[in-house]
Protein backbone atom coordinates (compact mmCIF):
# COMPACT_ATOMS: atom_id res chain seq x y z
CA UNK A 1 12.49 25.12 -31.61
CA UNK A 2 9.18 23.35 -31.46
CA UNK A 3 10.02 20.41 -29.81
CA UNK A 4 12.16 20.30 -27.08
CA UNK A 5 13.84 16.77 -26.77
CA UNK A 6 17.16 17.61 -24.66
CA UNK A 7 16.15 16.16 -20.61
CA UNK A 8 18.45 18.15 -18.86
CA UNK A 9 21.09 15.45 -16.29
CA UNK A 10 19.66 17.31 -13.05
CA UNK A 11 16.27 16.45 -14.40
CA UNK A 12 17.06 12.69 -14.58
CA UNK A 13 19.07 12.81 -11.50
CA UNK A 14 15.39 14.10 -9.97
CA UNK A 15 13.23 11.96 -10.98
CA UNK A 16 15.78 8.97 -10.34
CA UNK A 17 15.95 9.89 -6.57
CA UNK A 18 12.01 10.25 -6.46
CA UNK A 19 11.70 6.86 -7.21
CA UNK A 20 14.27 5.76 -5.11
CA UNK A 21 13.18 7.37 -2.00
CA UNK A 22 10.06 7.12 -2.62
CA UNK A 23 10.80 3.49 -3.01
CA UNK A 24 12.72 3.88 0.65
CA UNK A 25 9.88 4.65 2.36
CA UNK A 26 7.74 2.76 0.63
CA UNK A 27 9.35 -0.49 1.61
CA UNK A 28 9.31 0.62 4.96
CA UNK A 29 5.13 0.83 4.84
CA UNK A 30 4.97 -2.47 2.67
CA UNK A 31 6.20 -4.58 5.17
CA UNK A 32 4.16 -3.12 7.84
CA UNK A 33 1.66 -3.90 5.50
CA UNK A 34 -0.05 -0.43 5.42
CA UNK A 35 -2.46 0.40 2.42
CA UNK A 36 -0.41 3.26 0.99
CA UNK A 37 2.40 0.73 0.66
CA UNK A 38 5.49 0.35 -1.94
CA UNK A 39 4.09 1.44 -5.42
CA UNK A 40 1.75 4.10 -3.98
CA UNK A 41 4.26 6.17 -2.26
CA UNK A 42 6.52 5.93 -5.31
CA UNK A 43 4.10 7.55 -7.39
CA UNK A 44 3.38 10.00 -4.86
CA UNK A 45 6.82 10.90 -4.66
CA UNK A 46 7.37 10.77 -8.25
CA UNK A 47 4.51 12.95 -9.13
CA UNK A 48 5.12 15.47 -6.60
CA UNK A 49 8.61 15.57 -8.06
CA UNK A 50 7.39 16.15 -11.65
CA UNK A 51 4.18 18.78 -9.88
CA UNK A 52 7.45 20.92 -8.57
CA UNK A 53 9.85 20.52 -11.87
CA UNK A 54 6.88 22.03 -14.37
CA UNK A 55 5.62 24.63 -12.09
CA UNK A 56 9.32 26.36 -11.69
CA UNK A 57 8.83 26.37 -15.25
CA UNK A 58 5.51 27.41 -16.26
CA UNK A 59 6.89 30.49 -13.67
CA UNK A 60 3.59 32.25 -12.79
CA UNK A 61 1.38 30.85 -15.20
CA UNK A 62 1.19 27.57 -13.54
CA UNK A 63 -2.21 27.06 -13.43
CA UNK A 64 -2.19 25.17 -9.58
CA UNK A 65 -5.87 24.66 -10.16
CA UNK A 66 -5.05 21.75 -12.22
CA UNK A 67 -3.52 19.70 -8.86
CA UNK A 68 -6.51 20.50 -7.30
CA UNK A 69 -8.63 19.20 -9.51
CA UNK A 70 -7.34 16.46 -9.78
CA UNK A 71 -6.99 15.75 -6.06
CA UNK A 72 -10.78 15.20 -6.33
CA UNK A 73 -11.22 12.72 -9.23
CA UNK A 74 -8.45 10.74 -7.03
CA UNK A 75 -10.49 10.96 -3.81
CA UNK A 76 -13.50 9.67 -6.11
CA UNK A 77 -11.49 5.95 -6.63
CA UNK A 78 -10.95 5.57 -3.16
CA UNK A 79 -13.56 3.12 -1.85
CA UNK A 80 -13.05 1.83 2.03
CA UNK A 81 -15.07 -0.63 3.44
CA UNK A 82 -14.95 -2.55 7.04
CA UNK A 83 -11.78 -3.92 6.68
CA UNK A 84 -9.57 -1.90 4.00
CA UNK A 85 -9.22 0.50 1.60
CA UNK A 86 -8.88 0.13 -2.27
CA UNK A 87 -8.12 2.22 -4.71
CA UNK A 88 -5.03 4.46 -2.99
CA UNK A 89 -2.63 2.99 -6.09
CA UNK A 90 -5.34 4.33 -8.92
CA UNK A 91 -5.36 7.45 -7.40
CA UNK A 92 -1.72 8.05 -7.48
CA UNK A 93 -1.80 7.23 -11.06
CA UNK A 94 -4.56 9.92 -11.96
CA UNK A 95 -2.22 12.22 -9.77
CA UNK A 96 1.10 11.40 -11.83
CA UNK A 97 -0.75 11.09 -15.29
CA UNK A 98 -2.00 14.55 -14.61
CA UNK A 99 1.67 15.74 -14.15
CA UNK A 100 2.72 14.14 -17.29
CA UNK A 101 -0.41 16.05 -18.72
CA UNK A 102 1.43 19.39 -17.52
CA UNK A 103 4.68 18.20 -18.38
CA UNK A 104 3.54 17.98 -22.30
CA UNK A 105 1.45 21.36 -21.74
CA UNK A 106 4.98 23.08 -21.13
CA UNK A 107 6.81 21.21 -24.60
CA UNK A 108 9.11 19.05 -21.68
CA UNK A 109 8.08 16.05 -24.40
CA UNK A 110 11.11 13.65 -23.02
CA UNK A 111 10.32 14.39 -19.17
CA UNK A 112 6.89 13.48 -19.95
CA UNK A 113 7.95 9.98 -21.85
CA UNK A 114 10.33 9.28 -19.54
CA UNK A 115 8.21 9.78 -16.73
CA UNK A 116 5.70 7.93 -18.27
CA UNK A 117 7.81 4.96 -18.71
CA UNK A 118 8.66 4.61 -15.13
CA UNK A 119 5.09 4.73 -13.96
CA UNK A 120 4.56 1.72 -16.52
CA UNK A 121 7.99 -0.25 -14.71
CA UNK A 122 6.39 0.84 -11.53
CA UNK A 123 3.18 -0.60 -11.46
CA UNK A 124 3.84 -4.01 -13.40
CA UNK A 125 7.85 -4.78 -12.18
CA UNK A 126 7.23 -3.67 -8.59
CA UNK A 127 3.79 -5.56 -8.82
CA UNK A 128 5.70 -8.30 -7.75
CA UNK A 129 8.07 -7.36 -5.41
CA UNK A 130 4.46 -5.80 -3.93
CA UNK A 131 3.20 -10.10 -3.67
CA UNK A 132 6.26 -11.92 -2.24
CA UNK A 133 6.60 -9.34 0.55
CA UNK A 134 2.90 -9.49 1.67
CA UNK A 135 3.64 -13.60 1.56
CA UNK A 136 6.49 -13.25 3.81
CA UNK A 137 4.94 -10.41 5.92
CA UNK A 138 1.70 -11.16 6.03
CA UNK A 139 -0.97 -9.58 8.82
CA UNK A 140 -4.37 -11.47 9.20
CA UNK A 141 -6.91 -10.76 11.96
CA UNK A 142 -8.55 -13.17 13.96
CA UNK A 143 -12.18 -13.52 15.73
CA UNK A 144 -12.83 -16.24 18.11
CA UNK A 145 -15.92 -17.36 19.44
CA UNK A 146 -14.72 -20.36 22.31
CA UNK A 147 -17.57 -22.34 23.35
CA UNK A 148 -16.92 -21.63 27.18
CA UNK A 149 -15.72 -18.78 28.69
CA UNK A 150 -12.38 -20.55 30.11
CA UNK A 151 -9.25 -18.18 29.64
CA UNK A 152 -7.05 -21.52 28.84
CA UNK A 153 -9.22 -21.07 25.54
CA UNK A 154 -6.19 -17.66 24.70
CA UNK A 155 -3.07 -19.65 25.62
CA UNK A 156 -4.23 -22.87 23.77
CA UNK A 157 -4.79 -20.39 20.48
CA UNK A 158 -1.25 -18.46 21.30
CA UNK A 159 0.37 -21.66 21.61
CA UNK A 160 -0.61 -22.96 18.06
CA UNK A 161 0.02 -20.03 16.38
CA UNK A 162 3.53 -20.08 17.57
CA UNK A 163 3.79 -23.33 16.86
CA UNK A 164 3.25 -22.28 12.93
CA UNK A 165 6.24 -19.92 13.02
CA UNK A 166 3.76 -17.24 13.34
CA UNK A 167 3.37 -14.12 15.75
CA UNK A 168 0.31 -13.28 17.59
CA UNK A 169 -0.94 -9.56 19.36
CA UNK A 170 -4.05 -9.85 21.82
CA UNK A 171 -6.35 -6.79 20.22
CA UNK A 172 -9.59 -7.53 22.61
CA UNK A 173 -10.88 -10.65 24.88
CA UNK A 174 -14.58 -10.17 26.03
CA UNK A 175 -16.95 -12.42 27.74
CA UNK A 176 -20.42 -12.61 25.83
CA UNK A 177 -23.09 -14.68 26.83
CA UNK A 178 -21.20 -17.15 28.80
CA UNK A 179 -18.78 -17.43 25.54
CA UNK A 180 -15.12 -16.01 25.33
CA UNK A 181 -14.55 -13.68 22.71
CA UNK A 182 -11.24 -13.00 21.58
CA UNK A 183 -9.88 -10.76 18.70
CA UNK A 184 -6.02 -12.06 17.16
CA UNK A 185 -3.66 -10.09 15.16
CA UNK A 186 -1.26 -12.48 13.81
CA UNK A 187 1.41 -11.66 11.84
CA UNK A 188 3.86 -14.36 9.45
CA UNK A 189 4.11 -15.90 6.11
CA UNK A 190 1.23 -16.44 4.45
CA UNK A 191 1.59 -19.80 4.08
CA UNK A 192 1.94 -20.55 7.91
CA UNK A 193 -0.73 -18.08 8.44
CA UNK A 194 -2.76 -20.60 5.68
CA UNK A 195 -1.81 -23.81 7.40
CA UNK A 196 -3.03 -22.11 10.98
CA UNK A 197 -6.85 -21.90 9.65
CA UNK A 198 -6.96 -25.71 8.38
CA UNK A 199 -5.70 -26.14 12.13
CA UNK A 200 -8.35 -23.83 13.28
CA UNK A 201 -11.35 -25.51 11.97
CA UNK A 202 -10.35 -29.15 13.74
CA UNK A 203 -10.69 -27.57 16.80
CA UNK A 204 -13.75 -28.50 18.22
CA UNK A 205 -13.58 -26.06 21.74
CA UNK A 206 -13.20 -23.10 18.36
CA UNK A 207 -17.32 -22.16 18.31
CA UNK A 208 -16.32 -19.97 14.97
CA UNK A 209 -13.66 -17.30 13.61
């Protein structure tokens, strides 16, 4: 036969459990709020899944040049700057489309569609899930300047963002030109975490941050 349009139930009972661990884990980095977070590791998992699946059975004419290729065009989307990384989800999508590319090289026509389709539910359905848990879990950085160099200046800070529901990690306090410095990981929703800047910026011993 030409086309080949049977998807065999171990073949759907693959790809299912790629996305679902790779949904596992990437809950687990989502709410940690890491960059490779919820969709990315699904498509990583899901495209290593399909990598495996056509190379057992292109046998040894795989051509394994193809995934390293393509590891390069990914690493060209990637673009980090001082304070993140963008890109990581666009990458994974070259990575799975070029599956799906190898997947329709071998006549596996319904793998490919299939596989296709989930990439599609993963990046717009999961878009959202992605949203409401960075606004429940949300991680924002602080840098305060105080106008004097008094260490009640950390407690007064701690104190108001636990006021706000909110939790707060000391990262660095330094003492620069008779002005403490201080450098504030807190962590909330980012509503609170919204409400704690208006309260910032009345707060006249607050030089900047």
């Amino acid at each position: 036969m030409l086309f080949n349009f049977t998807l065999p139930t171990d073949d759907l009972i693959k790809i299912g459990l790629a996305v679902l661990c790779g949904g596992i884990l990437g809950i687990e980095r989502q709410y940690k709020n890491k960059t490779a977070g919820f969709r990315t590791i699904i498509l990583i998992c899901l495209g290593s899944t399909l990598y495996t699946m056509v190379a057992q059975r292109m046998g040894a004419g795989a051509n394994i040049n193809i995934v390293t290729g393509i590891g390069f065009i990914g690493a060209g989307v990637i673009f980090k700057d001082n304070l993140s990384v963008n890109g990581l989800t666009t990458a994974a999508v070259i990575w799975v489309s070029a599956a799906i590319g190898m997947a329709i090289g071998t006549n596996n026509y319904l793998l490919s569609i299939i596989t296709s389709l989930l990439t599609i539910l993963v990046l717009w359905l999961f878009h959202y899930l992605e949203d409401y848990m960075d606004k429940v879990h949300h991680d924002k950085q602080y840098s305060f300047v105080f106008a004097d160099s008094e260490f009640d200046n950390v407690h007064m800070v701690e104190e108001i963002v636990k006021s706000h529901h909110l939790r707060s990690f000391r990262m660095q306090i330094n003492k620069y030109d008779g002005n403490l410095l201080l450098m504030l990981k807190v962590t909330g929703h980012k509503k609170n975490i919204n409400k704690l800047d208006h309260e910032f910026l009345g707060i006249t011993r607050i030089k900047s941050f």
